[in-house]
PDB file of N, CA and C in Angstrom:
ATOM      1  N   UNK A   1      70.100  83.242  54.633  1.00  0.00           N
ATOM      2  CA  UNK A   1      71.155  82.399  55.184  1.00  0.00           C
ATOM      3  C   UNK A   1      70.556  81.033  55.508  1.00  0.00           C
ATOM      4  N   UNK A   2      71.373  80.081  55.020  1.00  0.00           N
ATOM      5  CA  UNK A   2      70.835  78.708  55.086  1.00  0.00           C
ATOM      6  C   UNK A   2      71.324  77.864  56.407  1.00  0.00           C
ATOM      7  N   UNK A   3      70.698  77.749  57.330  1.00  0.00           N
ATOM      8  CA  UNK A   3      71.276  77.306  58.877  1.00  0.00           C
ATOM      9  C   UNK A   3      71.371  75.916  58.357  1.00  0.00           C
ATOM     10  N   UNK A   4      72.004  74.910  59.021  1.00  0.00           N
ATOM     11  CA  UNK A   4      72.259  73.190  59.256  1.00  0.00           C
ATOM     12  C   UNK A   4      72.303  72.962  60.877  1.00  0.00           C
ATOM     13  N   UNK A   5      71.594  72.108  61.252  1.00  0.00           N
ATOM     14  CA  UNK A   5      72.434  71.373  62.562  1.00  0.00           C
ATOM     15  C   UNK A   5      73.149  70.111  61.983  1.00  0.00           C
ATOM     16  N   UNK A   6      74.600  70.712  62.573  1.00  0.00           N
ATOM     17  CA  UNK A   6      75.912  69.379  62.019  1.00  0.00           C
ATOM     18  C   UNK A   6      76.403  69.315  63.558  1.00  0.00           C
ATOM     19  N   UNK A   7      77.454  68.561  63.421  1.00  0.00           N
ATOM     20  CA  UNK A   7      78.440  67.848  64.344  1.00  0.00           C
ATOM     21  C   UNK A   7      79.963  69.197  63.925  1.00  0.00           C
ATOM     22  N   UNK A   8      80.322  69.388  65.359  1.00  0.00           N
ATOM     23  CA  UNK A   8      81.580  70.360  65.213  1.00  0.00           C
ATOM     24  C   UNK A   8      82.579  69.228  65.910  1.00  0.00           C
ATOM     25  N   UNK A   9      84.025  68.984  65.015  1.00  0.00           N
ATOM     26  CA  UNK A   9      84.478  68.015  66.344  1.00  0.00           C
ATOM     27  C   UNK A   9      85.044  68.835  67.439  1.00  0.00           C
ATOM     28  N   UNK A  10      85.515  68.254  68.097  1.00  0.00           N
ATOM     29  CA  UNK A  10      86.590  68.806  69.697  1.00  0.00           C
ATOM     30  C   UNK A  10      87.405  67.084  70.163  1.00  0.00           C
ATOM     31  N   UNK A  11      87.645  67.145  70.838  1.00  0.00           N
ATOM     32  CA  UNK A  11      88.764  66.667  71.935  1.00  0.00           C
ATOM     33  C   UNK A  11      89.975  66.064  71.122  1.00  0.00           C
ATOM     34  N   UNK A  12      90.533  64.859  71.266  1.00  0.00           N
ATOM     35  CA  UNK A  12      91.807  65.248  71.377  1.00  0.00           C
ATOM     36  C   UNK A  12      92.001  64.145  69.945  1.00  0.00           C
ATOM     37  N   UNK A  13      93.305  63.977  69.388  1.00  0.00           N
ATOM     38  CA  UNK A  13      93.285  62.838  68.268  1.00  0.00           C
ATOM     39  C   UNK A  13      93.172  61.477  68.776  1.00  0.00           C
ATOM     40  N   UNK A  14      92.308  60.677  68.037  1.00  0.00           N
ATOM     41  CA  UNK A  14      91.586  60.032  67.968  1.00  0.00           C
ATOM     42  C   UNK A  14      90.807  59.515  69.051  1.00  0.00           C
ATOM     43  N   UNK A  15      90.065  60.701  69.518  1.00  0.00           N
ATOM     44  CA  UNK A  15      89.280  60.800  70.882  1.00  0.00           C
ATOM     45  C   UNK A  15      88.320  61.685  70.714  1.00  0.00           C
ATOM     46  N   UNK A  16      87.468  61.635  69.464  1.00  0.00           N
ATOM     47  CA  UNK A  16      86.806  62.385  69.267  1.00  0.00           C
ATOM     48  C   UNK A  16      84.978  62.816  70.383  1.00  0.00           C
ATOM     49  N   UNK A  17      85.137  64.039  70.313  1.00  0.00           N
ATOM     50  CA  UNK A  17      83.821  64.579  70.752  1.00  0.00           C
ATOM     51  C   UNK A  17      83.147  65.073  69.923  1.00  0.00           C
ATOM     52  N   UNK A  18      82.027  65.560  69.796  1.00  0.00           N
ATOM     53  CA  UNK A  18      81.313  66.193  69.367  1.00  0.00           C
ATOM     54  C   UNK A  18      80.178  66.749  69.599  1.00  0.00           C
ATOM     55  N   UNK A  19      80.831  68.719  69.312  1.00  0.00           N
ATOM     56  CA  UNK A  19      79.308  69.392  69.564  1.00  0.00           C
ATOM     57  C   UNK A  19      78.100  69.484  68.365  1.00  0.00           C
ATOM     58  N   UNK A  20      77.075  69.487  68.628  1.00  0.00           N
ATOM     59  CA  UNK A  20      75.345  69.792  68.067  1.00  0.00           C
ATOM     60  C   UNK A  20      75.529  71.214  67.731  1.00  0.00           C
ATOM     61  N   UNK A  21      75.889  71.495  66.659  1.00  0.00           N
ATOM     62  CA  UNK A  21      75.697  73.035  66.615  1.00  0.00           C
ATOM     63  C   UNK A  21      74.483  73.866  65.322  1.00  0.00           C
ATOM     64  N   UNK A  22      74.141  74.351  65.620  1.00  0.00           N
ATOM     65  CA  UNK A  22      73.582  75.014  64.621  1.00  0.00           C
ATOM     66  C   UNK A  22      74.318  76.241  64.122  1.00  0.00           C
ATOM     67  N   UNK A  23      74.733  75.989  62.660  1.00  0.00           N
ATOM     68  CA  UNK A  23      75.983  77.001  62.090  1.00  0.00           C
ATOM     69  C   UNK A  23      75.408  76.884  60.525  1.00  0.00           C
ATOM     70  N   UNK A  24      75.782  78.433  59.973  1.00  0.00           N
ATOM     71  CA  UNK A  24      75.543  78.442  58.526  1.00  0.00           C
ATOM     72  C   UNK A  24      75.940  77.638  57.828  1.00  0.00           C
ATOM     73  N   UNK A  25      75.318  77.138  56.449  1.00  0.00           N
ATOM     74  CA  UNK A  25      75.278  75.977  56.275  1.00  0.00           C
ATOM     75  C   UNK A  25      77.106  76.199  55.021  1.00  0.00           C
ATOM     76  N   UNK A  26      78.099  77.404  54.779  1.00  0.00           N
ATOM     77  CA  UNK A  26      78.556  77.989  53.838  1.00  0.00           C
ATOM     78  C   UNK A  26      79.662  77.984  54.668  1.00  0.00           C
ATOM     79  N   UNK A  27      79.446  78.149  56.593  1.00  0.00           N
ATOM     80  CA  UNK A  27      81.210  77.991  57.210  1.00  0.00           C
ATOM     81  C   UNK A  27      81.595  76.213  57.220  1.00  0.00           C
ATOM     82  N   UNK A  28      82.837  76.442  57.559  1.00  0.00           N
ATOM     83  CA  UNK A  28      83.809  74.725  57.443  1.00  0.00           C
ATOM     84  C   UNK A  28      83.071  74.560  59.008  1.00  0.00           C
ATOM     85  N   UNK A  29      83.368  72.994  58.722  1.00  0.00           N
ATOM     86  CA  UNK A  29      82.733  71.988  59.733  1.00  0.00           C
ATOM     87  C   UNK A  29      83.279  72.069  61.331  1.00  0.00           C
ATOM     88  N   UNK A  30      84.774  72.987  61.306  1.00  0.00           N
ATOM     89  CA  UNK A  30      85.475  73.280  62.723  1.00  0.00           C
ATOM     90  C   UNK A  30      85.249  75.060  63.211  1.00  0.00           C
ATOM     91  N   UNK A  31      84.120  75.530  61.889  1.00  0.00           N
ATOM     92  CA  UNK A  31      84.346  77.039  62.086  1.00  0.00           C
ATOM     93  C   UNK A  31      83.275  77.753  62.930  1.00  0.00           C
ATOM     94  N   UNK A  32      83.422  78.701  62.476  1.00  0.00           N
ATOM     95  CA  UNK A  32      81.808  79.885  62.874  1.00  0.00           C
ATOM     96  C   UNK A  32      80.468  79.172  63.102  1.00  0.00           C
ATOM     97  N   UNK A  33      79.678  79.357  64.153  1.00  0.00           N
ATOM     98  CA  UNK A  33      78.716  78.696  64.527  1.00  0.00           C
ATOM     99  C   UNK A  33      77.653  79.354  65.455  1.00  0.00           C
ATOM    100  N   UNK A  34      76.506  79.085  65.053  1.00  0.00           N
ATOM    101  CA  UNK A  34      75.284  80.265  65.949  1.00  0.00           C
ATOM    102  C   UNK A  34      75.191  79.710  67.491  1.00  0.00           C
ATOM    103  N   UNK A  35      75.375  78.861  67.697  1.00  0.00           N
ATOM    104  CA  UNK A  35      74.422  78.009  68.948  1.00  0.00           C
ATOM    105  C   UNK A  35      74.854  76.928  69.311  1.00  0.00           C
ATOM    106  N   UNK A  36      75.415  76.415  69.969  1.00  0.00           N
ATOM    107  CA  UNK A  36      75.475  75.459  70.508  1.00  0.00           C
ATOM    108  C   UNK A  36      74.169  74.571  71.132  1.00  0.00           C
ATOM    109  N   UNK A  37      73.761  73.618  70.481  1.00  0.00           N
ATOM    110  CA  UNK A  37      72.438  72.985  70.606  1.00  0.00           C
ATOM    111  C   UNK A  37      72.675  71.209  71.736  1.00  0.00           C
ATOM    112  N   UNK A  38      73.851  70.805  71.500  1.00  0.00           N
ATOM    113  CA  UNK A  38      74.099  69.390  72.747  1.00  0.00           C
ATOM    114  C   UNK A  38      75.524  69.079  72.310  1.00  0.00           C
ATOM    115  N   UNK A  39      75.874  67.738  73.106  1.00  0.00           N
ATOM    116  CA  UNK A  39      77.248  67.158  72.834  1.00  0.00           C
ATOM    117  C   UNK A  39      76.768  65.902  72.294  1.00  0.00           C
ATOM    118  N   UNK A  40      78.422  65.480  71.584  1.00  0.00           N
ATOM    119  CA  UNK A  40      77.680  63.712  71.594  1.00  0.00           C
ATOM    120  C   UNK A  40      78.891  63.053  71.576  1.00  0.00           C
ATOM    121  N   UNK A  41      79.325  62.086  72.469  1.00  0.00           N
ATOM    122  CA  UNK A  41      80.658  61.340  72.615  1.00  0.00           C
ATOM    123  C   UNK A  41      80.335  59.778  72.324  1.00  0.00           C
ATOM    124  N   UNK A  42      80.691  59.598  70.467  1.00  0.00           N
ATOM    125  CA  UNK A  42      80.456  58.085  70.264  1.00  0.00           C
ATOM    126  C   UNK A  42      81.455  57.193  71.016  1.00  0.00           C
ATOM    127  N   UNK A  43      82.074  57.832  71.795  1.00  0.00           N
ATOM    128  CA  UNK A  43      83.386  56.665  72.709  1.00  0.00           C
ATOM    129  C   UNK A  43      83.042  56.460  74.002  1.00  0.00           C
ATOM    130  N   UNK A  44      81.963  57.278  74.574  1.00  0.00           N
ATOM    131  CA  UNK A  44      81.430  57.159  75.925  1.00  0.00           C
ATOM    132  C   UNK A  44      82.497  58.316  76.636  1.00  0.00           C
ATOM    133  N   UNK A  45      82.691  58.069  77.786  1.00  0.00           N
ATOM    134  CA  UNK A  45      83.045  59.241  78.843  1.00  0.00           C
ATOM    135  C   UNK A  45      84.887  58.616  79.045  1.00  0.00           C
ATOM    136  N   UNK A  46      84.800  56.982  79.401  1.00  0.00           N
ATOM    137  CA  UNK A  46      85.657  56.592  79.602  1.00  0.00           C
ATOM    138  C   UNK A  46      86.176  54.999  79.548  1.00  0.00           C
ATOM    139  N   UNK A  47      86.587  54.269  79.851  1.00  0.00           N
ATOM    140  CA  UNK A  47      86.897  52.761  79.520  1.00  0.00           C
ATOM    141  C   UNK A  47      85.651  52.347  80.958  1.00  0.00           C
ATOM    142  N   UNK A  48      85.272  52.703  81.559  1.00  0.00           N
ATOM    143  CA  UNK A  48      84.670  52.145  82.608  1.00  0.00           C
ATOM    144  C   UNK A  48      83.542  52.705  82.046  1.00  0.00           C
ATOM    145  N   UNK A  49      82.987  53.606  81.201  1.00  0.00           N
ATOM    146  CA  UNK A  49      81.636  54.205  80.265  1.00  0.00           C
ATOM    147  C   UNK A  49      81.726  54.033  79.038  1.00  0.00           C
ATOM    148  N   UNK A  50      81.432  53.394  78.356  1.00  0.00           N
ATOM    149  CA  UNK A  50      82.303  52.657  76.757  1.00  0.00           C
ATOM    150  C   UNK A  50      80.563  52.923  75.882  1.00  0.00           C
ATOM    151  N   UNK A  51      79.527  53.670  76.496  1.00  0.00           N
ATOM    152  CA  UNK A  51      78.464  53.797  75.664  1.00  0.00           C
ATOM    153  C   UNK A  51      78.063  54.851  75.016  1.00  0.00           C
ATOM    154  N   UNK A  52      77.987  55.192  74.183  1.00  0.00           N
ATOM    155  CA  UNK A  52      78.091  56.695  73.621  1.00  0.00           C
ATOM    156  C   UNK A  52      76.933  57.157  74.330  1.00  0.00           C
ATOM    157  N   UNK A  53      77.384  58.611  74.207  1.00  0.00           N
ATOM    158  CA  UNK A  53      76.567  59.566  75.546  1.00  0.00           C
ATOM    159  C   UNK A  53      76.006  60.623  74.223  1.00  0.00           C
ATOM    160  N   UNK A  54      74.268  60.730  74.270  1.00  0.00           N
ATOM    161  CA  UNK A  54      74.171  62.307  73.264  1.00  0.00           C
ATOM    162  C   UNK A  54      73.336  63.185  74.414  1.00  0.00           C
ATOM    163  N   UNK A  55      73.604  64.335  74.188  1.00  0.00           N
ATOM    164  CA  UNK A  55      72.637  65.433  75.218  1.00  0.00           C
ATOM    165  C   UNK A  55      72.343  66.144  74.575  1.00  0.00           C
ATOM    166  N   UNK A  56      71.203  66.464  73.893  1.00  0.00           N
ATOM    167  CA  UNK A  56      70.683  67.569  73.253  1.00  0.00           C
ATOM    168  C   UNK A  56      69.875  68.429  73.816  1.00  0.00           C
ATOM    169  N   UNK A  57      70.084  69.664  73.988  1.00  0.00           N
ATOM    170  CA  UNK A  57      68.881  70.529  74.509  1.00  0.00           C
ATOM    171  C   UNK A  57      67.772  70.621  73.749  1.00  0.00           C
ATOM    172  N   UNK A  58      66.640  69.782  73.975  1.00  0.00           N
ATOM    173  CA  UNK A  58      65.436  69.792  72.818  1.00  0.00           C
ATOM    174  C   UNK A  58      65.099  70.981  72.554  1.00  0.00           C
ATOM    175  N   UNK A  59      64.928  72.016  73.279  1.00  0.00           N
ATOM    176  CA  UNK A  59      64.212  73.083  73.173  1.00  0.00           C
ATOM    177  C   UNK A  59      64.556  74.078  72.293  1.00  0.00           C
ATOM    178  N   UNK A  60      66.481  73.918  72.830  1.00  0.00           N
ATOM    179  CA  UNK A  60      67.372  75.097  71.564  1.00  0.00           C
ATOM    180  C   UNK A  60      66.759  74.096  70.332  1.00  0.00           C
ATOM    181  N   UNK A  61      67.014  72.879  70.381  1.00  0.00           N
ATOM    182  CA  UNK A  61      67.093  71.671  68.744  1.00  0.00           C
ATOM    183  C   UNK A  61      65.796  72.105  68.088  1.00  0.00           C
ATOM    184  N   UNK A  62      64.451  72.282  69.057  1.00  0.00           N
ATOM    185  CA  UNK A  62      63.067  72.681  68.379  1.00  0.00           C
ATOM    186  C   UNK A  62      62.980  73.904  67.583  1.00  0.00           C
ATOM    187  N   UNK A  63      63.120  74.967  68.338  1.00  0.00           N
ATOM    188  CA  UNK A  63      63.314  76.182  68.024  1.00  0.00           C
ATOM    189  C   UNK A  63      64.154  76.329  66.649  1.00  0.00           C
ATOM    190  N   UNK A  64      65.383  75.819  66.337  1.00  0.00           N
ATOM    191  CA  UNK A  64      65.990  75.703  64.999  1.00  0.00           C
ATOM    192  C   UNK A  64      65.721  74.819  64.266  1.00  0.00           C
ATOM    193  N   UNK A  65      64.476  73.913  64.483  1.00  0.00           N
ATOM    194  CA  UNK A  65      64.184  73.148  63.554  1.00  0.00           C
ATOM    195  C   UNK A  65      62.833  73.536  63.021  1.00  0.00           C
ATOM    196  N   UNK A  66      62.113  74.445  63.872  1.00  0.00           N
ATOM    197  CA  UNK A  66      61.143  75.268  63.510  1.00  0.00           C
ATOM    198  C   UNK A  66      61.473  76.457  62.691  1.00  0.00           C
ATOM    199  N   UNK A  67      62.223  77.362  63.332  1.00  0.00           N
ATOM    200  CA  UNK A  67      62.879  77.937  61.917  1.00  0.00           C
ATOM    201  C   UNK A  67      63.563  77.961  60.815  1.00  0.00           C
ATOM    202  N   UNK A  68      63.467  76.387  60.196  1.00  0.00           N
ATOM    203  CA  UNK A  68      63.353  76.167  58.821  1.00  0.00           C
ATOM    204  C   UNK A  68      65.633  75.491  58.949  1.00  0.00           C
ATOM    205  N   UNK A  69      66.010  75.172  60.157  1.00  0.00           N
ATOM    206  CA  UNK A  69      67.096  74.862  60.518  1.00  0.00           C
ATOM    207  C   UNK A  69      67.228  73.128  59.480  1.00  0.00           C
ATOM    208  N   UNK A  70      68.247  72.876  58.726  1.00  0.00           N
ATOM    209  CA  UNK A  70      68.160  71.452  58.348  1.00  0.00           C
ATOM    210  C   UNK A  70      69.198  70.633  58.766  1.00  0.00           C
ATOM    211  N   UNK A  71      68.455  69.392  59.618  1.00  0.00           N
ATOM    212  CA  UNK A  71      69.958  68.564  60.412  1.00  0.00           C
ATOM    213  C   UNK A  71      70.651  67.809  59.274  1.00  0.00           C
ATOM    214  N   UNK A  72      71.825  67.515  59.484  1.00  0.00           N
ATOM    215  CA  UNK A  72      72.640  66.920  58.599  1.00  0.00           C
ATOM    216  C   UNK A  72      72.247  65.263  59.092  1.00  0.00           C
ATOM    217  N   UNK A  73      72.476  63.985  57.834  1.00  0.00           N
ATOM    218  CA  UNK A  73      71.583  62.985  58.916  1.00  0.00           C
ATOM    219  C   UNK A  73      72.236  62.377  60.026  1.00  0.00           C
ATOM    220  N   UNK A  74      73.497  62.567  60.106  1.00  0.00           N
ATOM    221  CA  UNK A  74      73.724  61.585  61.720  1.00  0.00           C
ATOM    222  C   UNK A  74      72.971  62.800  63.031  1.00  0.00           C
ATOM    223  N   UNK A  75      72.983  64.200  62.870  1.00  0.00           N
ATOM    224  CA  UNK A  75      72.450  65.101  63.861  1.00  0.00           C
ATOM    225  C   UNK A  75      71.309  64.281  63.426  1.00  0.00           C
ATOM    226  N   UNK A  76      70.471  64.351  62.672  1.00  0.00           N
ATOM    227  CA  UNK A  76      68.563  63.297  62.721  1.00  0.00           C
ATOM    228  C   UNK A  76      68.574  62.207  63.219  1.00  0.00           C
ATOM    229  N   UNK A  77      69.290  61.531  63.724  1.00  0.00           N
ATOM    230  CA  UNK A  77      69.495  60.136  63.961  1.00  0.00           C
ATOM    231  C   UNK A  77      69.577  60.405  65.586  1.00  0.00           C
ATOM    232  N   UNK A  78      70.827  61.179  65.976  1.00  0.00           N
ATOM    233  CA  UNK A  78      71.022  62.103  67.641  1.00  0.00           C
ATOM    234  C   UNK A  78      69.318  62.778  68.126  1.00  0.00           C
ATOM    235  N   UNK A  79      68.950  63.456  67.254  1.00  0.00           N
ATOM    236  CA  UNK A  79      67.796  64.301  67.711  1.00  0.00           C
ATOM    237  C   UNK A  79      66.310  63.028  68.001  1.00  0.00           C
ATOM    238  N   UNK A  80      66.337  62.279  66.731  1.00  0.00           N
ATOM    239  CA  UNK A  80      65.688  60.719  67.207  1.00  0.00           C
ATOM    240  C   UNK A  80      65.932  60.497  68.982  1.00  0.00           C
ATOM    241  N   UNK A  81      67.142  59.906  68.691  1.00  0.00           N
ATOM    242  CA  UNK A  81      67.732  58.965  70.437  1.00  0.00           C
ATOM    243  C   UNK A  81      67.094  60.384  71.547  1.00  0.00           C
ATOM    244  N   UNK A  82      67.202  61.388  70.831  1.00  0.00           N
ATOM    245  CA  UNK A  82      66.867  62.503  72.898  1.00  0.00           C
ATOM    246  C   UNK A  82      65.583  62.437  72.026  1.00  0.00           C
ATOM    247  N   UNK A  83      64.789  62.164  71.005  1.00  0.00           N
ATOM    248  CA  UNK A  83      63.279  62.995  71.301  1.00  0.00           C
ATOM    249  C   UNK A  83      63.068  64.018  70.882  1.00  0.00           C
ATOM    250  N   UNK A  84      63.935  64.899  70.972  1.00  0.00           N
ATOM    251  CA  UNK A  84      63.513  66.139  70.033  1.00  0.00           C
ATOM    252  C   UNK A  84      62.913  66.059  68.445  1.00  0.00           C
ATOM    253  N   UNK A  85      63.164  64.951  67.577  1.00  0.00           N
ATOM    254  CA  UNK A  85      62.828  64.691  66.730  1.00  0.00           C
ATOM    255  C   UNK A  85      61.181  64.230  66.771  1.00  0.00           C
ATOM    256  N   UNK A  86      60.905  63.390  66.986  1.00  0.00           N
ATOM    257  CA  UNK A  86      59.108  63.145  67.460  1.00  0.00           C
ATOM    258  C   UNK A  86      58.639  64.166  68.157  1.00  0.00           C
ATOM    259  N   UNK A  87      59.353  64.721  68.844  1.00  0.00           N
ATOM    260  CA  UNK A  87      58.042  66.627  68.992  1.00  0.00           C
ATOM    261  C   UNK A  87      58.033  67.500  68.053  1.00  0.00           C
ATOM    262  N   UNK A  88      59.085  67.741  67.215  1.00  0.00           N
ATOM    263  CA  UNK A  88      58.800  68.271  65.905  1.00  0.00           C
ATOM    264  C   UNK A  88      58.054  67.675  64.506  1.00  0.00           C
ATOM    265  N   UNK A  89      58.031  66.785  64.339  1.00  0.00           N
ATOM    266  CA  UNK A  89      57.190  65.809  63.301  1.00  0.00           C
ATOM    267  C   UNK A  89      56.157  65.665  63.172  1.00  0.00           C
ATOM    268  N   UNK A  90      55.299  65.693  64.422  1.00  0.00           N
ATOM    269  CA  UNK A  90      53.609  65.788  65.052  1.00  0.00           C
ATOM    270  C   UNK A  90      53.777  67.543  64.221  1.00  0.00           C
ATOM    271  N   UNK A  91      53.888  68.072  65.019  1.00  0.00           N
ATOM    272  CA  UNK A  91      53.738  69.927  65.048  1.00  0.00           C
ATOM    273  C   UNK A  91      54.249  70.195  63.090  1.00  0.00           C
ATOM    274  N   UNK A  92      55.130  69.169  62.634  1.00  0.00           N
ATOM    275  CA  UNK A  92      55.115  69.833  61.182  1.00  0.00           C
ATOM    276  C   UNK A  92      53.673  69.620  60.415  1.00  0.00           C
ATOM    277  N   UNK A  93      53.408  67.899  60.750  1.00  0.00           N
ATOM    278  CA  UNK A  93      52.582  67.516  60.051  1.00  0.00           C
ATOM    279  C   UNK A  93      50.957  67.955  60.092  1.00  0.00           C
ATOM    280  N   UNK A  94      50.535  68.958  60.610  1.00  0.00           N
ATOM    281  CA  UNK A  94      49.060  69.573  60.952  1.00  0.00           C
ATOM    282  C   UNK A  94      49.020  70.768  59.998  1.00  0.00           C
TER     283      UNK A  94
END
């Protein structure tokens, strides 16, 4: 089974959220999913928070990127901004 970390959306029309999930790479982009790995809101929280917010749990993000997990690239770009990305890159390259 071929895992991905992608983007699942949620909230409301045209108010998009989005969860970090790690899900087979063969279900649809709103479906079946192993893990919930962070959120990421490119609209911010609210008109008084207008900066996009990402939270990734590095540790779930490591762990599936160690077991051979492949991010889709805007999730590589998210895992960059928290860091989880530069603790895995050192540890591949040895």
């Amino acid at each position: 089974m071929a895992v991905k970390l992608r983007l699942m959306r949620m909230g409301k029309k045209k108010q998009p959220t989005y969860r970090v999930v790690a899900a087979d790479s063969r279900s649809p982009r709103d479906g079946r999913f192993i893990e919930i790995v962070g959120t990421y809101a490119p609209r911010g929280r609210s008109l008084a928070e207008p900066d996009a917010i990402v939270e990734i749990d590095n540790v779930k993000a490591l762990k599936w990127l160690r077991q051979g997990a492949t991010p889709t690239e805007r999730v590589e770009k998210l895992l960059r901004k928290s860091g989880a990305w530069d603790e895995y890159r050192p540890a591949e390259a040895k």
